[in-house]
C-alpha atoms as a PDB file:
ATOM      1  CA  UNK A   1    -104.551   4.062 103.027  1.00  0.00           C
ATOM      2  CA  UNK A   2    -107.814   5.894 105.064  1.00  0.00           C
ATOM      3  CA  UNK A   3    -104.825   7.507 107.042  1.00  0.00           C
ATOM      4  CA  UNK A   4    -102.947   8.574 103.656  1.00  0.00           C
ATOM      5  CA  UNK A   5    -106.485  10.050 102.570  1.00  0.00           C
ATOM      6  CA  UNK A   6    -106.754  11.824 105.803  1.00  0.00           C
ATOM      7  CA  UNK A   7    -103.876  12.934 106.277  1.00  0.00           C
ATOM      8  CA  UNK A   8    -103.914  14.762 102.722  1.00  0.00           C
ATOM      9  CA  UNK A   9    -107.420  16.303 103.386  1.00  0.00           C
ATOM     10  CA  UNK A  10    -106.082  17.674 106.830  1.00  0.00           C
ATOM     11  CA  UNK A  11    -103.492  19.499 105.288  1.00  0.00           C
ATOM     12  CA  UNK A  12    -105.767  20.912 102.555  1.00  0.00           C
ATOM     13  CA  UNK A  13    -104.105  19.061  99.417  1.00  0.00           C
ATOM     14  CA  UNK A  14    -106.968  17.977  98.625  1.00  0.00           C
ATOM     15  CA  UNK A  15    -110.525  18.922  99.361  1.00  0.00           C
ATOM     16  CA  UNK A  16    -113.723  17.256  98.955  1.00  0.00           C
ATOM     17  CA  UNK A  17    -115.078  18.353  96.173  1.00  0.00           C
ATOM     18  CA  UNK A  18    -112.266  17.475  94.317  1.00  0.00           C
ATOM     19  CA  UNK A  19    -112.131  13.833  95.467  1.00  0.00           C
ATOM     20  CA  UNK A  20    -113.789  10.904  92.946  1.00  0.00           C
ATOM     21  CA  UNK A  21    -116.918  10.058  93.058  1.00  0.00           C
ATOM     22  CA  UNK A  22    -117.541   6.500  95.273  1.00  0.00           C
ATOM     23  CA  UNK A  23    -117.261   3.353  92.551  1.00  0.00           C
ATOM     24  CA  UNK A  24    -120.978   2.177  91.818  1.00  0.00           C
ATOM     25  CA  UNK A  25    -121.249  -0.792  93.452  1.00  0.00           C
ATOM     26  CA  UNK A  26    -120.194  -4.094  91.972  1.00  0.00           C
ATOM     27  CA  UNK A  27    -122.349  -6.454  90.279  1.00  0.00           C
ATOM     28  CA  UNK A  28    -121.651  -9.992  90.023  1.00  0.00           C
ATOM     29  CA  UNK A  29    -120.294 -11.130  86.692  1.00  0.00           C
ATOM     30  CA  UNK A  30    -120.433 -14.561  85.782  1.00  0.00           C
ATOM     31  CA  UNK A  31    -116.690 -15.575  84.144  1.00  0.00           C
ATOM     32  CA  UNK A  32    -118.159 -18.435  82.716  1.00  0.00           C
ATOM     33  CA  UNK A  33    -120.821 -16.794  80.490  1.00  0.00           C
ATOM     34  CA  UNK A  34    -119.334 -14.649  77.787  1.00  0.00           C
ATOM     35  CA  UNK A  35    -121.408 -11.091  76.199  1.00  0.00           C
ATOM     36  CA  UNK A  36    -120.538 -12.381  72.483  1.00  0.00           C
ATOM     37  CA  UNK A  37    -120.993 -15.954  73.170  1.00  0.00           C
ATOM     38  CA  UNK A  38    -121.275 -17.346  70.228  1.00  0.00           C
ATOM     39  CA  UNK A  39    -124.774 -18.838  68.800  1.00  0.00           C
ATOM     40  CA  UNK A  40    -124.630 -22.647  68.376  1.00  0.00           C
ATOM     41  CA  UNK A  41    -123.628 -23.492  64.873  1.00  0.00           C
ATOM     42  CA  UNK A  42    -125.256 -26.459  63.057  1.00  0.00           C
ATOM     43  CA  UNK A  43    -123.232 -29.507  62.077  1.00  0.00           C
ATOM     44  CA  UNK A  44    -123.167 -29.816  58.256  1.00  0.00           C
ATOM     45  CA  UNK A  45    -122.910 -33.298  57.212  1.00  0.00           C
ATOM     46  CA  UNK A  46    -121.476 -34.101  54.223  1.00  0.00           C
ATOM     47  CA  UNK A  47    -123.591 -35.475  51.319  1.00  0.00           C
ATOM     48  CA  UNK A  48    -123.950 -39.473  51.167  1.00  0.00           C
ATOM     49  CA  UNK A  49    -122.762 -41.115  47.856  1.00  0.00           C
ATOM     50  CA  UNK A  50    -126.014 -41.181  46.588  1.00  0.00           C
ATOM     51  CA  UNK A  51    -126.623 -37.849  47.225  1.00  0.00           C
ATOM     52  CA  UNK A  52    -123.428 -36.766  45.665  1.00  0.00           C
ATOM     53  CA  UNK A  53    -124.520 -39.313  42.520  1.00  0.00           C
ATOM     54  CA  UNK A  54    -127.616 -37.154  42.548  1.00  0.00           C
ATOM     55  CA  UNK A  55    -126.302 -34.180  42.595  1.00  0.00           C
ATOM     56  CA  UNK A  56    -124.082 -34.361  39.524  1.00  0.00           C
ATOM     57  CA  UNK A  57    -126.498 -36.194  37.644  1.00  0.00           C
ATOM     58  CA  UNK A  58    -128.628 -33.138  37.761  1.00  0.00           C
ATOM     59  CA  UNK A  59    -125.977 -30.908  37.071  1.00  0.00           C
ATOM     60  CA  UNK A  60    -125.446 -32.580  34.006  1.00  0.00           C
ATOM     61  CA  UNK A  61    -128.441 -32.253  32.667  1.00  0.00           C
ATOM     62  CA  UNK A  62    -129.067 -28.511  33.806  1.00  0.00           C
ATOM     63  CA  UNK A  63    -125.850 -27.910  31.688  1.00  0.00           C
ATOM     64  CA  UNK A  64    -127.874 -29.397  28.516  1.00  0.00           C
ATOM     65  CA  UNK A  65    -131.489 -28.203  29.412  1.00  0.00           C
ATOM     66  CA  UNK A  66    -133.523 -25.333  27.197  1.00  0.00           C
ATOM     67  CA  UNK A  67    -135.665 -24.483  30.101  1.00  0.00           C
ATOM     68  CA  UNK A  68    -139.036 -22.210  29.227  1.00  0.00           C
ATOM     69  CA  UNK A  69    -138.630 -18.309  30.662  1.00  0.00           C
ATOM     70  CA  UNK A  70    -141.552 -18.888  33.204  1.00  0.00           C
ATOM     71  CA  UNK A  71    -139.383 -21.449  34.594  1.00  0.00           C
ATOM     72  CA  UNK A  72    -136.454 -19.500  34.673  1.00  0.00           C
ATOM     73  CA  UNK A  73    -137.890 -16.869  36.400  1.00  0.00           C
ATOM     74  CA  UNK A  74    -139.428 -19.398  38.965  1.00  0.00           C
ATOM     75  CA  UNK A  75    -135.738 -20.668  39.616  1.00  0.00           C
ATOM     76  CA  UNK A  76    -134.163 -16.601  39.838  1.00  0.00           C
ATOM     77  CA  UNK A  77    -137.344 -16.254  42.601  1.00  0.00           C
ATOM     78  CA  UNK A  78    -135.760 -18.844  44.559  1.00  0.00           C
ATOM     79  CA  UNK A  79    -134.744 -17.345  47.848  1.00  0.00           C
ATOM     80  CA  UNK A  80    -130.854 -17.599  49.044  1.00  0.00           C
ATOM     81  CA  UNK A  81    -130.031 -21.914  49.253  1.00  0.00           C
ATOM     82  CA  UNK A  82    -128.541 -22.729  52.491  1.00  0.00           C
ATOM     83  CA  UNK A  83    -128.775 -25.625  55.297  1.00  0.00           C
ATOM     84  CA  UNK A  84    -132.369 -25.028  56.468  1.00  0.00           C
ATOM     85  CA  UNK A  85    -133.695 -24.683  53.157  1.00  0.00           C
ATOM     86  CA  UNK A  86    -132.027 -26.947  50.519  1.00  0.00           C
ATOM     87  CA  UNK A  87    -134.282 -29.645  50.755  1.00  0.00           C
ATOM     88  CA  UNK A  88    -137.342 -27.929  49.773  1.00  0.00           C
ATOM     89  CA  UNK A  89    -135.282 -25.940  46.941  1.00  0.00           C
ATOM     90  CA  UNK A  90    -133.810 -29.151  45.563  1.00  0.00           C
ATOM     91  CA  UNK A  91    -137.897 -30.684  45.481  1.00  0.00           C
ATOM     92  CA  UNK A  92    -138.860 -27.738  43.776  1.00  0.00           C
ATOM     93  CA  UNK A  93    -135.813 -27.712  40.905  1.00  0.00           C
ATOM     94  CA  UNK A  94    -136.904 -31.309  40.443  1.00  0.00           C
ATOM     95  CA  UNK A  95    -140.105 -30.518  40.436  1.00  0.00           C
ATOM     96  CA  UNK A  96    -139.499 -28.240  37.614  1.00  0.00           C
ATOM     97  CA  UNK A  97    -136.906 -30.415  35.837  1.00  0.00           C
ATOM     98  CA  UNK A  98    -139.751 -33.426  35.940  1.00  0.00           C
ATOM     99  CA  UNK A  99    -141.722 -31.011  33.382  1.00  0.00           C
ATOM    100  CA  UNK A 100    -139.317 -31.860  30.803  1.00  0.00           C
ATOM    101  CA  UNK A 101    -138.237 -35.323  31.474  1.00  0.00           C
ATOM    102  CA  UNK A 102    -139.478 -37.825  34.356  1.00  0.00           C
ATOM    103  CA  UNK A 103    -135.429 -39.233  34.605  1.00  0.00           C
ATOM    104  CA  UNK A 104    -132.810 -36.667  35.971  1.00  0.00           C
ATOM    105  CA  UNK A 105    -130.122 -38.428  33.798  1.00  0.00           C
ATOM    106  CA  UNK A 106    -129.655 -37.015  29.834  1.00  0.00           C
ATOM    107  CA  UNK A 107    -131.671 -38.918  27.740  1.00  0.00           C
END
């Protein structure tokens, strides 16, 4: 190839200003390690019977409850529900539910 290359310079096909520029010099890439690797996901494990019981339980009574404006606007404060932050949402609507009746079942 260096003998193709000089060969074409010699003759004056090419000169060398119009030749590339050298390649920047390689960096090691690892092939294992991806640029959009993905962030680790949580696991979401599925609600336990009782939690499930729970959880309709209060649904049913939401469906029947006259809840007081100030509470309602407490609830639309709530920030967006998701994995991290259920818990402390759900302790807070029964917190709020508890102001109208100690037992999350309809009376």
């Amino acid at each position: 190839m260096r003998n193709f290359l000089n060969t074409l310079y010699n003759t004056g096909l090419i000169k060398e200003q119009d030749a590339a520029p050298a390649p920047a010099p390689e960096t090691e890439v690892d092939v294992n390690v991806s640029e959009t690797e993905p962030a680790p996901t949580e696991e979401v494990v599925p609600l336990s019977p009782e939690s499930e019981v729970m959880l309709v339980r209060m649904l049913k009574k939401a469906l029947v409850m006259k809840i007081d404006p100030d509470d309602v606007t407490q609830i639309s404060n709530f920030s967006d529900i998701n994995e991290k932050n259920a818990k402390q949402v759900l302790q807070q609507i029964i917190n709020i539910m508890k102001n109208y009746s100690l037992d999350i079942d309809i009376d």
